[in-house]
C-alpha atoms as a PDB file:
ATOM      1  CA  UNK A   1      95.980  90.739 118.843  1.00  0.00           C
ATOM      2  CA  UNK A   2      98.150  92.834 116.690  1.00  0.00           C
ATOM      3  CA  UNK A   3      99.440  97.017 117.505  1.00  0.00           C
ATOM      4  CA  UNK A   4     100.322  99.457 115.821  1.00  0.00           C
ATOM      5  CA  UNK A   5     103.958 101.026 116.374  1.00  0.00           C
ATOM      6  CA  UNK A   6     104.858 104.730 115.889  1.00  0.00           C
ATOM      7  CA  UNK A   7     108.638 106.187 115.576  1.00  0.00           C
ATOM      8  CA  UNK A   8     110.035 109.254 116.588  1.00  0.00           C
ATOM      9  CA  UNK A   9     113.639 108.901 115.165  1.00  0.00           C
ATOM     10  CA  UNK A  10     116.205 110.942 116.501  1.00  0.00           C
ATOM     11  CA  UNK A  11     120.331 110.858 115.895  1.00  0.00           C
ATOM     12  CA  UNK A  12     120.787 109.894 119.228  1.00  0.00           C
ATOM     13  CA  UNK A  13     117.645 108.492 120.329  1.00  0.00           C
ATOM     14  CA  UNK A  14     115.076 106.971 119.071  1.00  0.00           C
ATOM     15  CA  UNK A  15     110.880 106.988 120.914  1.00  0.00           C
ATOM     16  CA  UNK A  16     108.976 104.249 120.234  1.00  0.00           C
ATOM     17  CA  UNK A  17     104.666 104.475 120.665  1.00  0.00           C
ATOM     18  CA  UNK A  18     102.435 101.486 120.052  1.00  0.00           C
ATOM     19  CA  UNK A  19      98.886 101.197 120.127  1.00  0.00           C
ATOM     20  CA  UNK A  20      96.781  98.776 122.807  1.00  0.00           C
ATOM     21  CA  UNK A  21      95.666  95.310 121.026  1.00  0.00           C
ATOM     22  CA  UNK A  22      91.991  96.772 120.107  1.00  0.00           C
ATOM     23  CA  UNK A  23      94.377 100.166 118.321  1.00  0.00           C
ATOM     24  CA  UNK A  24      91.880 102.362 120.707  1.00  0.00           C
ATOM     25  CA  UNK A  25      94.422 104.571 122.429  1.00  0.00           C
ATOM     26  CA  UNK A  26      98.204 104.894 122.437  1.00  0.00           C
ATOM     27  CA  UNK A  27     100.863 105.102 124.853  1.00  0.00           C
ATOM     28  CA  UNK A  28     105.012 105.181 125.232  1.00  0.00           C
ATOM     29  CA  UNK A  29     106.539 102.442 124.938  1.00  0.00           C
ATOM     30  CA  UNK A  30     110.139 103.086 125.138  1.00  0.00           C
ATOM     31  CA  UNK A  31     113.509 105.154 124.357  1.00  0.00           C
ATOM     32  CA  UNK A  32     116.060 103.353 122.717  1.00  0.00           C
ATOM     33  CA  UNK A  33     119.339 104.602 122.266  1.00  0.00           C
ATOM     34  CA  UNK A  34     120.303 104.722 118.507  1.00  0.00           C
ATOM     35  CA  UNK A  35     122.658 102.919 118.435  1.00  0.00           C
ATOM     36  CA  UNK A  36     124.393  99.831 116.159  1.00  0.00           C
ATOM     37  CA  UNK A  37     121.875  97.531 117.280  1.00  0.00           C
ATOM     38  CA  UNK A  38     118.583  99.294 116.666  1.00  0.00           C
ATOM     39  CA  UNK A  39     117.094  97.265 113.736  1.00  0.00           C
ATOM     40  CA  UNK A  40     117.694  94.333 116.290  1.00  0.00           C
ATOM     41  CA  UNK A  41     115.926  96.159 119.004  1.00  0.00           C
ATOM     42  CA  UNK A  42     112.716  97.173 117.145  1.00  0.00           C
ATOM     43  CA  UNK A  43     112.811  93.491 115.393  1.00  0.00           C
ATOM     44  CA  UNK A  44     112.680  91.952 118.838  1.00  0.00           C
ATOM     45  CA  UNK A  45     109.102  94.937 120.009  1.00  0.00           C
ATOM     46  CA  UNK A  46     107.947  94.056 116.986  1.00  0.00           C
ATOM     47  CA  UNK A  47     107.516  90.078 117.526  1.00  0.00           C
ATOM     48  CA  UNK A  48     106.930  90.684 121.513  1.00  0.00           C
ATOM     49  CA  UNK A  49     104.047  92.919 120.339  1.00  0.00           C
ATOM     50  CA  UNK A  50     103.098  91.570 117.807  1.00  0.00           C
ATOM     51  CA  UNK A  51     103.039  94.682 115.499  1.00  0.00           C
ATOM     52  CA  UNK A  52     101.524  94.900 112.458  1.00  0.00           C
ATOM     53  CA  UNK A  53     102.379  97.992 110.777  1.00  0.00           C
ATOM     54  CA  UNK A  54     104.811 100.819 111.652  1.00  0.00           C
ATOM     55  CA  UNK A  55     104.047 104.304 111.745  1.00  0.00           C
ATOM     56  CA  UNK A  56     107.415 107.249 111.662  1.00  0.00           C
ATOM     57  CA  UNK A  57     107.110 110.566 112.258  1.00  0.00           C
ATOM     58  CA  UNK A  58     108.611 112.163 109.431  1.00  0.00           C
ATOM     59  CA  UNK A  59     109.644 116.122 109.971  1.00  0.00           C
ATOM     60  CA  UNK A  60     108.774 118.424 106.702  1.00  0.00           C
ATOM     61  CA  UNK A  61     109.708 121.380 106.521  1.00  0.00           C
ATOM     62  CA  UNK A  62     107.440 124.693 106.680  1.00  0.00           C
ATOM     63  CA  UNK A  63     106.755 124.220 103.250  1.00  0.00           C
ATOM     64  CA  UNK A  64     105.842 120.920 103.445  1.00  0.00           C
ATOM     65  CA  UNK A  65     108.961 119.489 101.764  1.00  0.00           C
ATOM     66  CA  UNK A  66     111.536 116.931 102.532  1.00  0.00           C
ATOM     67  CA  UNK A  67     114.946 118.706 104.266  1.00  0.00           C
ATOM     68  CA  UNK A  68     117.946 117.128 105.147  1.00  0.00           C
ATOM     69  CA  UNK A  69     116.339 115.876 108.437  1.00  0.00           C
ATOM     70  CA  UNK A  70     113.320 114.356 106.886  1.00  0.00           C
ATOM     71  CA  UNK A  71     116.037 112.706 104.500  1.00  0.00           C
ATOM     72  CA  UNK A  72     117.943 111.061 107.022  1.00  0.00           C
ATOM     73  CA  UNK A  73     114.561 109.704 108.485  1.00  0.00           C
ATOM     74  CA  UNK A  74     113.234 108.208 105.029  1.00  0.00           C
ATOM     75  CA  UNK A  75     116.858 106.920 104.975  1.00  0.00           C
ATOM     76  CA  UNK A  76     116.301 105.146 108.481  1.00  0.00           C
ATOM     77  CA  UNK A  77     112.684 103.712 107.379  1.00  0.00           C
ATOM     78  CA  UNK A  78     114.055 102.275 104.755  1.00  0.00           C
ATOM     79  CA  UNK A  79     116.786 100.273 106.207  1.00  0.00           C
ATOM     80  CA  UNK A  80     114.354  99.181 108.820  1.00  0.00           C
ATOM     81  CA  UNK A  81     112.081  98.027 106.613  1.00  0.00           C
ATOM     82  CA  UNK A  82     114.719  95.821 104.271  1.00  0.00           C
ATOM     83  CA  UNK A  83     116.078  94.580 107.697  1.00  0.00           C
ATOM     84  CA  UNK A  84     112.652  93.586 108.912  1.00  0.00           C
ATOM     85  CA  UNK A  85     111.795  92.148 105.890  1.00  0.00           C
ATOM     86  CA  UNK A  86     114.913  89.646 105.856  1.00  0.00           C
ATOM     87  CA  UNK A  87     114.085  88.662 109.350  1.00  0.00           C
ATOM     88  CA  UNK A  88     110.404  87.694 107.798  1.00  0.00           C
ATOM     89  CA  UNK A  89     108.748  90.645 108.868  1.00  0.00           C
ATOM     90  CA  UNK A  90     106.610  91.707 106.377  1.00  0.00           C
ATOM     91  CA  UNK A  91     104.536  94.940 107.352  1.00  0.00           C
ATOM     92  CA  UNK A  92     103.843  98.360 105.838  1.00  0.00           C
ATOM     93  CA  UNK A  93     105.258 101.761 106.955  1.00  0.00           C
ATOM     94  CA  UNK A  94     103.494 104.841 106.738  1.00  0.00           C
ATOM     95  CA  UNK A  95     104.610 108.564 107.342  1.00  0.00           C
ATOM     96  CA  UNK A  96     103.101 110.441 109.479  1.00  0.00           C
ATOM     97  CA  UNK A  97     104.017 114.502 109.504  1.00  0.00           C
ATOM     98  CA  UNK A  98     105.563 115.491 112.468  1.00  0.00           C
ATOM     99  CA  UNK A  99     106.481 118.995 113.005  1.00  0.00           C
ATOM    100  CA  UNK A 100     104.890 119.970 115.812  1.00  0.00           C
ATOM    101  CA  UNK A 101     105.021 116.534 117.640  1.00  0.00           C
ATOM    102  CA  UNK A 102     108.426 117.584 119.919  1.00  0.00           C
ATOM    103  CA  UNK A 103     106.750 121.108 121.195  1.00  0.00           C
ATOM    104  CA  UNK A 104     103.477 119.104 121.817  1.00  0.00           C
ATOM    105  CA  UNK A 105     106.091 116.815 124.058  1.00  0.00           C
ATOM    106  CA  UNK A 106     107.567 119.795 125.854  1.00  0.00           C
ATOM    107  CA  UNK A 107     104.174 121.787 126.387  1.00  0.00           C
ATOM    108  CA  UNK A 108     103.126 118.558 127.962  1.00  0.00           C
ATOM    109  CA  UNK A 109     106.116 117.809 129.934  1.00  0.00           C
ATOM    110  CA  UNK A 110     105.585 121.288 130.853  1.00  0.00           C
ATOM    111  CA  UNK A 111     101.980 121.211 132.272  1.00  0.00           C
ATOM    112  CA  UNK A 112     102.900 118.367 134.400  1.00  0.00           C
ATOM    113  CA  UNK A 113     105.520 119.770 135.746  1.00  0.00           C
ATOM    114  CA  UNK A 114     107.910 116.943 134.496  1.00  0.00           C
ATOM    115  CA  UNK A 115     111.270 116.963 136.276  1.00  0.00           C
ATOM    116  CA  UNK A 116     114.455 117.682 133.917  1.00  0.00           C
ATOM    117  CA  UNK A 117     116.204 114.629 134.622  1.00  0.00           C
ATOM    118  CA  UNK A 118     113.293 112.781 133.912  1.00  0.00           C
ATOM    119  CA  UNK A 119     112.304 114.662 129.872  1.00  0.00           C
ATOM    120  CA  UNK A 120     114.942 113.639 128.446  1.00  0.00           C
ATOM    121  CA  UNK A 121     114.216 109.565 129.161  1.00  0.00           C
ATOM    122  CA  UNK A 122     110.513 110.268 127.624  1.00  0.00           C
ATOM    123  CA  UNK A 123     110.137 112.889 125.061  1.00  0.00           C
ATOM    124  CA  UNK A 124     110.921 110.269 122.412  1.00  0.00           C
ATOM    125  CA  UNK A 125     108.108 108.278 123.686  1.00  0.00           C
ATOM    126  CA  UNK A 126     105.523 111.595 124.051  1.00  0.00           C
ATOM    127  CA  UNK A 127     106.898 112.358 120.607  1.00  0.00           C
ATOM    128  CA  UNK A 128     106.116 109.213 119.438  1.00  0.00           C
ATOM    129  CA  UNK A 129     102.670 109.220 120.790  1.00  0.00           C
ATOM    130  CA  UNK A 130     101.718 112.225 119.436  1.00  0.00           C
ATOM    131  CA  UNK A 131     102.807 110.879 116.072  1.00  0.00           C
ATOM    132  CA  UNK A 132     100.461 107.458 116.691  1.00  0.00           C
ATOM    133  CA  UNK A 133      97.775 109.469 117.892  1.00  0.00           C
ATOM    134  CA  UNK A 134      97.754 111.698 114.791  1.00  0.00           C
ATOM    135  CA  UNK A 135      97.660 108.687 112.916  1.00  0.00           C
ATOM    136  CA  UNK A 136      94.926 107.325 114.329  1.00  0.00           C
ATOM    137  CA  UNK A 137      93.092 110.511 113.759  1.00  0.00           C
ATOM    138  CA  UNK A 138      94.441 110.323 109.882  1.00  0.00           C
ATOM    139  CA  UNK A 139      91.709 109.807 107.368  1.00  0.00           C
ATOM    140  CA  UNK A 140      94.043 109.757 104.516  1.00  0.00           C
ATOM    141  CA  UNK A 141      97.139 107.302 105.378  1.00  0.00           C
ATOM    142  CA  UNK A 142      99.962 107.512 103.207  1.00  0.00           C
ATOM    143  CA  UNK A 143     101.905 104.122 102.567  1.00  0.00           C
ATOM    144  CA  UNK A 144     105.921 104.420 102.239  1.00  0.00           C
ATOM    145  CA  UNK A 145     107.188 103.510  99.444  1.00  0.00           C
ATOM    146  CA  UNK A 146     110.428 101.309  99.325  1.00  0.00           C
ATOM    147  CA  UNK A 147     110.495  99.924  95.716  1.00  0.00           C
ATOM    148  CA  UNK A 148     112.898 102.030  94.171  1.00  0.00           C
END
């Protein structure tokens, strides 16, 4: 049975969420390190998991726009994407907004009294959670578009 994955892309790190087989509830998965090899890295959770669509967090601004960050993110999905598809991985992407998915983290982290040496491993992953759970809740999904 098939999950859904969620990203919460970061310069240096990057959280990865995926849904349970029946897509009921959704849980961290991991922090990778951005690094040269992370197409490789979310090629390989995507066959182990067999994931069937990808879900990334994309940060608009206050006005709902696309910054420079948001930029750099679309930039990211779409590399993914092309890599994944040349590795015959053919899947959609949608964005999900995520502006407020980082303080959810650290209000969380917060209430349980998370240690400090410990948020900085799993943020990513609450991030990313938040982002997958949000989706979930979507009623309106919006497909990425990497045609042009």
């Amino acid at each position: 049975m098939s999950r859904i994955m969620a990203i919460d892309y970061g310069d240096a790190r990057i959280g990865i969420a995926l849904t349970d087989p029946l897509k009921i509830t959704a849980s961290g998965y991991s922090t990778l390190s951005n690094s040269n090899d992370i197409y490789l890295q979310i090629l390989n959770i995507c066959k182990e998991k067999d994931v069937e669509a990808v879900v990334v967090g994309i940060p608009f601004n206050e006005k709902s726009e696309i910054g420079y960050s948001a930029k750099k993110v679309l930039d990211f999905s779409k590399k993914l994407y092309s890599y994944l598809t040349d590795n015959n991985i053919k899947i959609p992407f949608y964005e999900q907004d995520e502006r407020y998915t980082t303080i959810e983290a650290y209000n969380l982290m917060n209430t349980i009294n998370l240690k400090r040496k410990k948020r900085k491993k799993v943020i990513d992953q609450i991030a990313a959670t938040y982002i997958l759970m949000d989706f979930m809740k979507s009623s309106s999904k919006k497909v990425m578009d990497f045609s042009n």
